[in-house]
N, C-alpha and C. Protein backbone atom coordinates (compact mmCIF):
# COMPACT_ATOMS: atom_id res chain seq x y z
N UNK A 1 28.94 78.97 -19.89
CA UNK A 1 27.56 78.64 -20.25
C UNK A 1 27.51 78.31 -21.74
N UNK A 2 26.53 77.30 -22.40
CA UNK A 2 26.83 76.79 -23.16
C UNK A 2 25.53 77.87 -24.45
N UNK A 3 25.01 78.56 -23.67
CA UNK A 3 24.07 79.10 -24.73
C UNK A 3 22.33 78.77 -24.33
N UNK A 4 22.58 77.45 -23.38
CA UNK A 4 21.16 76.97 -23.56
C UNK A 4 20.29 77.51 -22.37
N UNK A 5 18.95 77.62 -22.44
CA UNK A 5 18.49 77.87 -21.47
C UNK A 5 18.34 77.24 -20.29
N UNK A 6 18.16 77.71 -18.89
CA UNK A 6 18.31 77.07 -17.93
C UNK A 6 16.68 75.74 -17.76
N UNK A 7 15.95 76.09 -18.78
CA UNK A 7 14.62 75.49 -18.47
C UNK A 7 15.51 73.58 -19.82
N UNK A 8 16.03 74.06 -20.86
CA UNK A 8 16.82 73.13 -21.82
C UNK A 8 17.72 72.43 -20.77
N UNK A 9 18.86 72.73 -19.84
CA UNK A 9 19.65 72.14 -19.11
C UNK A 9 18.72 71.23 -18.02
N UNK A 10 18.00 71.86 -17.29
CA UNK A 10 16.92 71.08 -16.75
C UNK A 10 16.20 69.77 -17.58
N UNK A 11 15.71 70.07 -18.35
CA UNK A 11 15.20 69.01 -19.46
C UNK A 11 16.38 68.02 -19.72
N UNK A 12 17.20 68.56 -20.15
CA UNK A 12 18.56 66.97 -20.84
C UNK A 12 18.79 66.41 -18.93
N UNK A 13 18.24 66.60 -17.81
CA UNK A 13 19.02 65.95 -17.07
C UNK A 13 17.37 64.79 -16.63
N UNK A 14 16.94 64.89 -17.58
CA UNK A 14 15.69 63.88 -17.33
C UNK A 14 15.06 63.76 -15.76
N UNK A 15 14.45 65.01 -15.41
CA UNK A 15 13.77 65.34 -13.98
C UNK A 15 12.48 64.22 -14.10
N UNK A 16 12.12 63.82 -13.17
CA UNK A 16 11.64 63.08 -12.64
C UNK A 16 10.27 64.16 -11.14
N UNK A 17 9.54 63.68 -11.92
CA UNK A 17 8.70 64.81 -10.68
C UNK A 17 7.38 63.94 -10.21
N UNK A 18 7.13 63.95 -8.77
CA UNK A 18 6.08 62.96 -8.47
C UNK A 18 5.24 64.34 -7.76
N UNK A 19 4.06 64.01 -8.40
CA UNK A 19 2.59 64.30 -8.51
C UNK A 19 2.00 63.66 -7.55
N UNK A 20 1.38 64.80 -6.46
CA UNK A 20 0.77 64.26 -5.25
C UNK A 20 -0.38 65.01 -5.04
N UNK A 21 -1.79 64.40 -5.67
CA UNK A 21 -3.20 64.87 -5.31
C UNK A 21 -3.91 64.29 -5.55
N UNK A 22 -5.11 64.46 -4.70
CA UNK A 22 -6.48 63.31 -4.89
C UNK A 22 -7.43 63.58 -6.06
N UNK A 23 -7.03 65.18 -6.79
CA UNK A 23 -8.20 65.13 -7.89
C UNK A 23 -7.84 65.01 -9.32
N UNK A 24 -8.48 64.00 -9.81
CA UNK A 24 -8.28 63.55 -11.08
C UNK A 24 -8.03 64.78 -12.10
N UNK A 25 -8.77 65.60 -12.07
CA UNK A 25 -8.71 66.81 -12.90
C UNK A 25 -7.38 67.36 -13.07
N UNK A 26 -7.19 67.55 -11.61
CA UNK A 26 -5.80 68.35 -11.27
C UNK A 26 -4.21 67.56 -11.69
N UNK A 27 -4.51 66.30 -11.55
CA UNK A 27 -3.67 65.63 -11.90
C UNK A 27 -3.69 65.39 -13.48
N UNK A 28 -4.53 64.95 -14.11
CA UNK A 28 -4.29 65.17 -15.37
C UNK A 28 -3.44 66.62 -15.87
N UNK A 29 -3.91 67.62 -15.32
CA UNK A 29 -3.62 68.78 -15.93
C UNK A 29 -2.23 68.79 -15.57
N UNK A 30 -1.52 68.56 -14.16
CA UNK A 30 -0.38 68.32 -14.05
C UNK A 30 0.47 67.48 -14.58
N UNK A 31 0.11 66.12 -15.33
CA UNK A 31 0.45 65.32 -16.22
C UNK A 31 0.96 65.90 -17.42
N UNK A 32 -0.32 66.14 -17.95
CA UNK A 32 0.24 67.09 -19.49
C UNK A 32 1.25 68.08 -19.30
N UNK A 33 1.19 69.07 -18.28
CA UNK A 33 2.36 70.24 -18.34
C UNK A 33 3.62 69.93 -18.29
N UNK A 34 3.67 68.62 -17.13
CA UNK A 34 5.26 67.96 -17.27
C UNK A 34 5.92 67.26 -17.84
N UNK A 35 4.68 66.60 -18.95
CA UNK A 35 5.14 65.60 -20.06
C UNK A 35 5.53 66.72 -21.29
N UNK A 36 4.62 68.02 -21.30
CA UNK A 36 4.44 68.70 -22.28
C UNK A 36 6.18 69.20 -22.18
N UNK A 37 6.51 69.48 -20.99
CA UNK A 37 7.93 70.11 -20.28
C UNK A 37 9.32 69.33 -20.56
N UNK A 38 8.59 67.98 -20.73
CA UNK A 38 10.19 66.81 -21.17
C UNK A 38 10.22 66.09 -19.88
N UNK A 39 9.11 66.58 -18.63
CA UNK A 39 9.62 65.85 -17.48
C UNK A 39 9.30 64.22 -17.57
N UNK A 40 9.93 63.54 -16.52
CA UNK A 40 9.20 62.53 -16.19
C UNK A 40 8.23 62.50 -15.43
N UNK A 41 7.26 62.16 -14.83
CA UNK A 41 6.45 61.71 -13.51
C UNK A 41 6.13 60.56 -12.85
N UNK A 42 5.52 60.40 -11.96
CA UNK A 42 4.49 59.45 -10.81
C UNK A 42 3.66 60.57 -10.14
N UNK A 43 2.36 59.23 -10.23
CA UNK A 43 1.14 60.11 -9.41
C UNK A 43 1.24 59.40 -8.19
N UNK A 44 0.93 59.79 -7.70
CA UNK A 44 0.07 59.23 -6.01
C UNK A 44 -1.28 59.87 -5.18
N UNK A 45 -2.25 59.34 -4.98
CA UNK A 45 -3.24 59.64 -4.82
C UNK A 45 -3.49 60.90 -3.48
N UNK A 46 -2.81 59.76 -2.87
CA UNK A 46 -3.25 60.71 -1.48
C UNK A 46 -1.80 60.43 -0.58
N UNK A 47 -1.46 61.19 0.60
CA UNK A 47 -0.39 60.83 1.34
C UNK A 47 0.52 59.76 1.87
N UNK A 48 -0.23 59.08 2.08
CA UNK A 48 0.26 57.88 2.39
C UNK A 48 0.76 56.74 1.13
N UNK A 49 0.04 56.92 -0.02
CA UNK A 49 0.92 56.79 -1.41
C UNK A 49 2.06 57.80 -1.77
N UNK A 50 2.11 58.65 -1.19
CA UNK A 50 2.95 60.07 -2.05
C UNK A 50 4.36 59.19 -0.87
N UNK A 51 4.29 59.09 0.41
CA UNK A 51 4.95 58.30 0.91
C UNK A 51 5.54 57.31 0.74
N UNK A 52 5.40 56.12 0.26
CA UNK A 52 5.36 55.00 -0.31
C UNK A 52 6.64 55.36 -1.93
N UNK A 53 5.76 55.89 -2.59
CA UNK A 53 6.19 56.49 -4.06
C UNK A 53 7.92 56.70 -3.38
N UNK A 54 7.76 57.51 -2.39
CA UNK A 54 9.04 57.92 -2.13
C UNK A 54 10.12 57.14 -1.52
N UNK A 55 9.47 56.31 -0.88
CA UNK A 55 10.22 55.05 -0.49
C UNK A 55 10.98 54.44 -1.75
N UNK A 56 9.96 53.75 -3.17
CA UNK A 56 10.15 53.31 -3.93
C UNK A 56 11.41 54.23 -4.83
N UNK A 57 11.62 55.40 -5.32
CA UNK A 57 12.70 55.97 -6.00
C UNK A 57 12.03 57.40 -5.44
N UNK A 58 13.82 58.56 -4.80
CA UNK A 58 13.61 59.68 -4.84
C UNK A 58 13.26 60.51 -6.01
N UNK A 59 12.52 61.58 -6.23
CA UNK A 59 12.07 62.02 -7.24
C UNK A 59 12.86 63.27 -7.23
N UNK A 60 12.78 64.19 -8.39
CA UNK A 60 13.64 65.51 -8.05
C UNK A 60 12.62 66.81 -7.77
N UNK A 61 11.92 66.30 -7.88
CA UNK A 61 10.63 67.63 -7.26
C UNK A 61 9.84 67.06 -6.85
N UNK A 62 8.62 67.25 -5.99
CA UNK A 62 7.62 66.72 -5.22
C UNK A 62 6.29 68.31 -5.47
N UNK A 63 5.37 67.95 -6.42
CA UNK A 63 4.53 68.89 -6.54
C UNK A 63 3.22 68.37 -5.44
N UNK A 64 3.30 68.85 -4.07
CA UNK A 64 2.34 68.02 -3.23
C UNK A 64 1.21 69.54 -2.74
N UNK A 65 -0.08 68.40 -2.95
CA UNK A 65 -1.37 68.52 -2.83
C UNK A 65 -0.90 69.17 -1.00
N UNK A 66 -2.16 69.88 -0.74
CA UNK A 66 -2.48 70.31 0.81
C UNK A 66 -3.75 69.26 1.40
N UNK A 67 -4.43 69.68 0.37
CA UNK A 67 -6.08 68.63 1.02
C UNK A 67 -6.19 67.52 0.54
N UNK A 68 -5.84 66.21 1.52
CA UNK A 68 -5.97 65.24 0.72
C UNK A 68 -6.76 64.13 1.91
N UNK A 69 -7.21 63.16 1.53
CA UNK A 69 -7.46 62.00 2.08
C UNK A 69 -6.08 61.36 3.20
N UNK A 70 -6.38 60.98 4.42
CA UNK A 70 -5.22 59.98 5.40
C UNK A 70 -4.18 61.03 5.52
N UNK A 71 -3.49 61.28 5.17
CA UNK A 71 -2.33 62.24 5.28
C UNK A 71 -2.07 63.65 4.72
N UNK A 72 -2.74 64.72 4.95
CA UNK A 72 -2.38 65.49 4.12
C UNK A 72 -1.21 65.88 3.98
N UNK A 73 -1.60 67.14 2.91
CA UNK A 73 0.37 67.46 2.64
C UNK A 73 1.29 68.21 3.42
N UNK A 74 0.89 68.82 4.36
CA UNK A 74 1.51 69.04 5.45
C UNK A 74 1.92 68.12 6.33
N UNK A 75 1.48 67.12 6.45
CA UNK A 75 1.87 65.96 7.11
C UNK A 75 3.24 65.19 6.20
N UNK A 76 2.60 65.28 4.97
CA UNK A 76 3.45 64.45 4.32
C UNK A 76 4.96 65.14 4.11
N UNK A 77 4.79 66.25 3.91
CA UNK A 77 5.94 67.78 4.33
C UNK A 77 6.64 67.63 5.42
N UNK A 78 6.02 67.22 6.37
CA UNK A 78 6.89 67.22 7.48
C UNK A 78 7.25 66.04 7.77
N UNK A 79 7.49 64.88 7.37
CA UNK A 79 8.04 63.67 6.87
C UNK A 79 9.34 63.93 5.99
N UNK A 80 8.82 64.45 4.96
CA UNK A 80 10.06 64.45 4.01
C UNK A 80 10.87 65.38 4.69
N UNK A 81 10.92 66.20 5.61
CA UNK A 81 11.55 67.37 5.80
C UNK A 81 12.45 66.43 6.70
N UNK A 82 12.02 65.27 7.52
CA UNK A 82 12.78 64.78 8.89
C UNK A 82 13.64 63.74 8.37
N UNK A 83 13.57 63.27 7.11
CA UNK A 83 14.11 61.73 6.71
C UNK A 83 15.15 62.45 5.82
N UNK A 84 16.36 62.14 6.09
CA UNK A 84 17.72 62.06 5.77
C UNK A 84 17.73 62.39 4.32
N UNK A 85 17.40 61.13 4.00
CA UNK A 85 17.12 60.63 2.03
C UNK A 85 16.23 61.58 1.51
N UNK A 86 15.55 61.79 1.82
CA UNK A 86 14.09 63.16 1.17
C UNK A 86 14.46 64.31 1.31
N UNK A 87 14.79 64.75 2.47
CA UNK A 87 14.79 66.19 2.85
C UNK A 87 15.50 67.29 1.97
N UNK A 88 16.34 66.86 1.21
CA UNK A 88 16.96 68.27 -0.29
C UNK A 88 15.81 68.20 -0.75
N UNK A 89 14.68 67.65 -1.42
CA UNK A 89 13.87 67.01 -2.42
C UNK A 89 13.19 68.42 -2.61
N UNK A 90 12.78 69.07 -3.71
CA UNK A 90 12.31 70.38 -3.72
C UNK A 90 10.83 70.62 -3.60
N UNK A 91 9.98 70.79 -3.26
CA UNK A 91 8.71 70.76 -2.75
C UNK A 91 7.77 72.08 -3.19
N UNK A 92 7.01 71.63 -3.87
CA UNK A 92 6.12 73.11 -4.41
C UNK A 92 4.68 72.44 -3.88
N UNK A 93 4.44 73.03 -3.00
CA UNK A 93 2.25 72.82 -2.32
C UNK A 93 2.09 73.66 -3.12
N UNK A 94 0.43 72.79 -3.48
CA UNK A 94 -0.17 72.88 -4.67
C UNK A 94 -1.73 73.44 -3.39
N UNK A 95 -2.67 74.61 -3.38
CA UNK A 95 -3.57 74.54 -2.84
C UNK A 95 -5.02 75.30 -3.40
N UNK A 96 -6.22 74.80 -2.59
CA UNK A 96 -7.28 75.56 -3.26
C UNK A 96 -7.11 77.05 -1.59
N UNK A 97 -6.60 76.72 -0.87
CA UNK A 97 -6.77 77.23 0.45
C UNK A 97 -5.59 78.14 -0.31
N UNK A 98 -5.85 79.88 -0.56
CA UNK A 98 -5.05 80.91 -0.52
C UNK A 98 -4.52 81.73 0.78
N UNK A 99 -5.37 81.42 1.91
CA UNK A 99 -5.10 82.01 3.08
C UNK A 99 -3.33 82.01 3.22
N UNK A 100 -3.21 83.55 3.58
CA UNK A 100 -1.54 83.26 4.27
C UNK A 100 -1.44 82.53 5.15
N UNK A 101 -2.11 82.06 6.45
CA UNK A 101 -1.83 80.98 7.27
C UNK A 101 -1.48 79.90 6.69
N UNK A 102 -2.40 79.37 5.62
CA UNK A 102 -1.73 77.85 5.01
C UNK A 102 -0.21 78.13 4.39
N UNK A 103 -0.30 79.15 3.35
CA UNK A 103 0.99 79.60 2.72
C UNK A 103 2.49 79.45 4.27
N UNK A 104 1.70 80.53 4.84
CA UNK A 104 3.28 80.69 6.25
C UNK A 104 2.55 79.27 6.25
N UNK A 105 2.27 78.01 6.63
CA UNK A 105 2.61 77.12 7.37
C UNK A 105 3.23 76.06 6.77
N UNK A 106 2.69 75.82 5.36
CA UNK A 106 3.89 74.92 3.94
C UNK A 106 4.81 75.74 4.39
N UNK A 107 4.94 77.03 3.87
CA UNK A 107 6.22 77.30 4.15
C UNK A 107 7.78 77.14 5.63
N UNK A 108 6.71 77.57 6.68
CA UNK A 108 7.41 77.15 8.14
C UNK A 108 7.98 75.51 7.67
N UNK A 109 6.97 74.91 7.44
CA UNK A 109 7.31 73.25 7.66
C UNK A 109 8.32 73.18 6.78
N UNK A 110 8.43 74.06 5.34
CA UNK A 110 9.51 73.49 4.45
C UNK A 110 9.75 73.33 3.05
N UNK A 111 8.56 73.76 2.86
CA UNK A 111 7.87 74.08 0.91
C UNK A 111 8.84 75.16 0.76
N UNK A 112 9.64 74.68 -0.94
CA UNK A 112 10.18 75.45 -1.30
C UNK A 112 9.47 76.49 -1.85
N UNK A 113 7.98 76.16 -2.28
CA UNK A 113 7.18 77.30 -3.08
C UNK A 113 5.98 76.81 -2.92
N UNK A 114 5.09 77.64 -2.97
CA UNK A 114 3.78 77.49 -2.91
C UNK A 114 2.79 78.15 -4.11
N UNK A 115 2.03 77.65 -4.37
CA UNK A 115 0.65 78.12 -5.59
C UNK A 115 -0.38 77.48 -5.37
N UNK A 116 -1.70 78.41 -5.38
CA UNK A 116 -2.92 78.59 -5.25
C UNK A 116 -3.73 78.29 -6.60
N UNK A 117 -4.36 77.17 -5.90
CA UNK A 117 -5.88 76.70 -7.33
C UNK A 117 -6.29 77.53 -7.62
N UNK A 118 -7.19 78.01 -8.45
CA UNK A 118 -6.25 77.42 -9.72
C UNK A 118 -5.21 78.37 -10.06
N UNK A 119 -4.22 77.34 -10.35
CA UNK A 119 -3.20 78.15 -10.93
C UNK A 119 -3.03 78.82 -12.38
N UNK A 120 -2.03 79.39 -12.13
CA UNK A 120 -1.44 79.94 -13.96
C UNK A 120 -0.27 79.09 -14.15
N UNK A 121 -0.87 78.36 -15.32
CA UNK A 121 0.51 76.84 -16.15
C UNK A 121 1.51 77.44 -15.91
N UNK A 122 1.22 78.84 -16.67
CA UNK A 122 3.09 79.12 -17.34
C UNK A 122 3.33 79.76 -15.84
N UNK A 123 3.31 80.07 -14.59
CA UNK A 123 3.27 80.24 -13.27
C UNK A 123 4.17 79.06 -12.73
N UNK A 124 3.65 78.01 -12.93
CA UNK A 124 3.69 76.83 -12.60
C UNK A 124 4.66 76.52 -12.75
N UNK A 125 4.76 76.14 -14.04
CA UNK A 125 5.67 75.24 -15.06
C UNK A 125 6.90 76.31 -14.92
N UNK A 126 6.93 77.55 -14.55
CA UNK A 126 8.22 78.18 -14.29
C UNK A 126 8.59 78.31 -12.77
N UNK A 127 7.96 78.13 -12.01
CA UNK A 127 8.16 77.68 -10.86
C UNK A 127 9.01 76.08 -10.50
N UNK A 128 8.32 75.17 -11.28
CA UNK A 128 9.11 74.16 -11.29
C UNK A 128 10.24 74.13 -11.68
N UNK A 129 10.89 74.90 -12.85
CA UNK A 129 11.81 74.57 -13.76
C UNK A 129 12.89 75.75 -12.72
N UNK A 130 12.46 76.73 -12.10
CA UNK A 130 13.38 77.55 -11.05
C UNK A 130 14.22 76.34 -9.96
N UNK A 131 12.60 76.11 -9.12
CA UNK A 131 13.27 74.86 -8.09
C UNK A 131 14.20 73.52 -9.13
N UNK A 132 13.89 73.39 -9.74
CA UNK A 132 15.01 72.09 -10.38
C UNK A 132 15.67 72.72 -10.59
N UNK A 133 16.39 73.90 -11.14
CA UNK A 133 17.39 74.63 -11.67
C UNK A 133 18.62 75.02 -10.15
N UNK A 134 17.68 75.51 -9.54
CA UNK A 134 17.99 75.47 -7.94
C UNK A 134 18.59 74.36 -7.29
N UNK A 135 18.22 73.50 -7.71
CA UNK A 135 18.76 72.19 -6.60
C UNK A 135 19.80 71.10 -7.47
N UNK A 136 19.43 71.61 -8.52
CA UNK A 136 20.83 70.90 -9.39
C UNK A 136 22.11 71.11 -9.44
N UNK A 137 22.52 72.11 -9.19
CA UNK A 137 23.94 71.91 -8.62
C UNK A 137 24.27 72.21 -7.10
């Protein structure tokens, strides 16, 4: 080990994280934390863009929305979970719904992690930097 932290090794490998929710608010706020973080991003509005996005370049995390417009994220979860190319892709649902049913059911389908609206940043932002740390080697 070279000394550096595992959140620094994450950062020099230029993560790439696509942002999947319909509310402007939420997405901004997710913007700043991952730009603030060194990440890269893409937004996508609603499912059937978060789809698309993924077609266009795999991302290394997928922070996906539950309630959305056309596809939600359980839908869109269980897509990425079946397609060859997606399915490592690390997956944190993002929800206002705390119920354990939603939680067990991201999770059944395939979410590496789950967090409840509103969240805590530094919650967050260390949650992400676990799953990338996780799936990088």
């Amino acid at each position: 080990m070279t000394g550096r932290s595992v959140g620094e090794l994450v950062r020099d490998m230029a993560c790439e994280i696509l942002i999947v929710d319909d509310e402007p608010n939420i997405v901004l706020s997710l913007e700043f934390l991952m730009k603030k973080e060194g990440y890269g991003f893409r937004t996508a509005r609603d499912g059937v863009a978060a789809l698309n996005a993924l077609g266009e370049k795999i991302p290394d995390l997928i922070l996906l929305d539950v309630m959305m417009p056309g596809k939600d994220g359980f839908e869109v979860l269980r897509e990425v979970r079946t397609r060859s190319a997606w399915k490592n892709i690390p997956v944190l649902m993002l929800t206002a719904k705390g119920r354990d049913v939603e939680r067990e059911k991201g999770l059944s389908l395939g979410a590496d992690a789950y967090v409840t609206k509103p969240f805590s940043t530094a919650e967050l932002v260390d949650k992400v930097k676990t799953l990338l740390a996780a799936h990088a080697g």
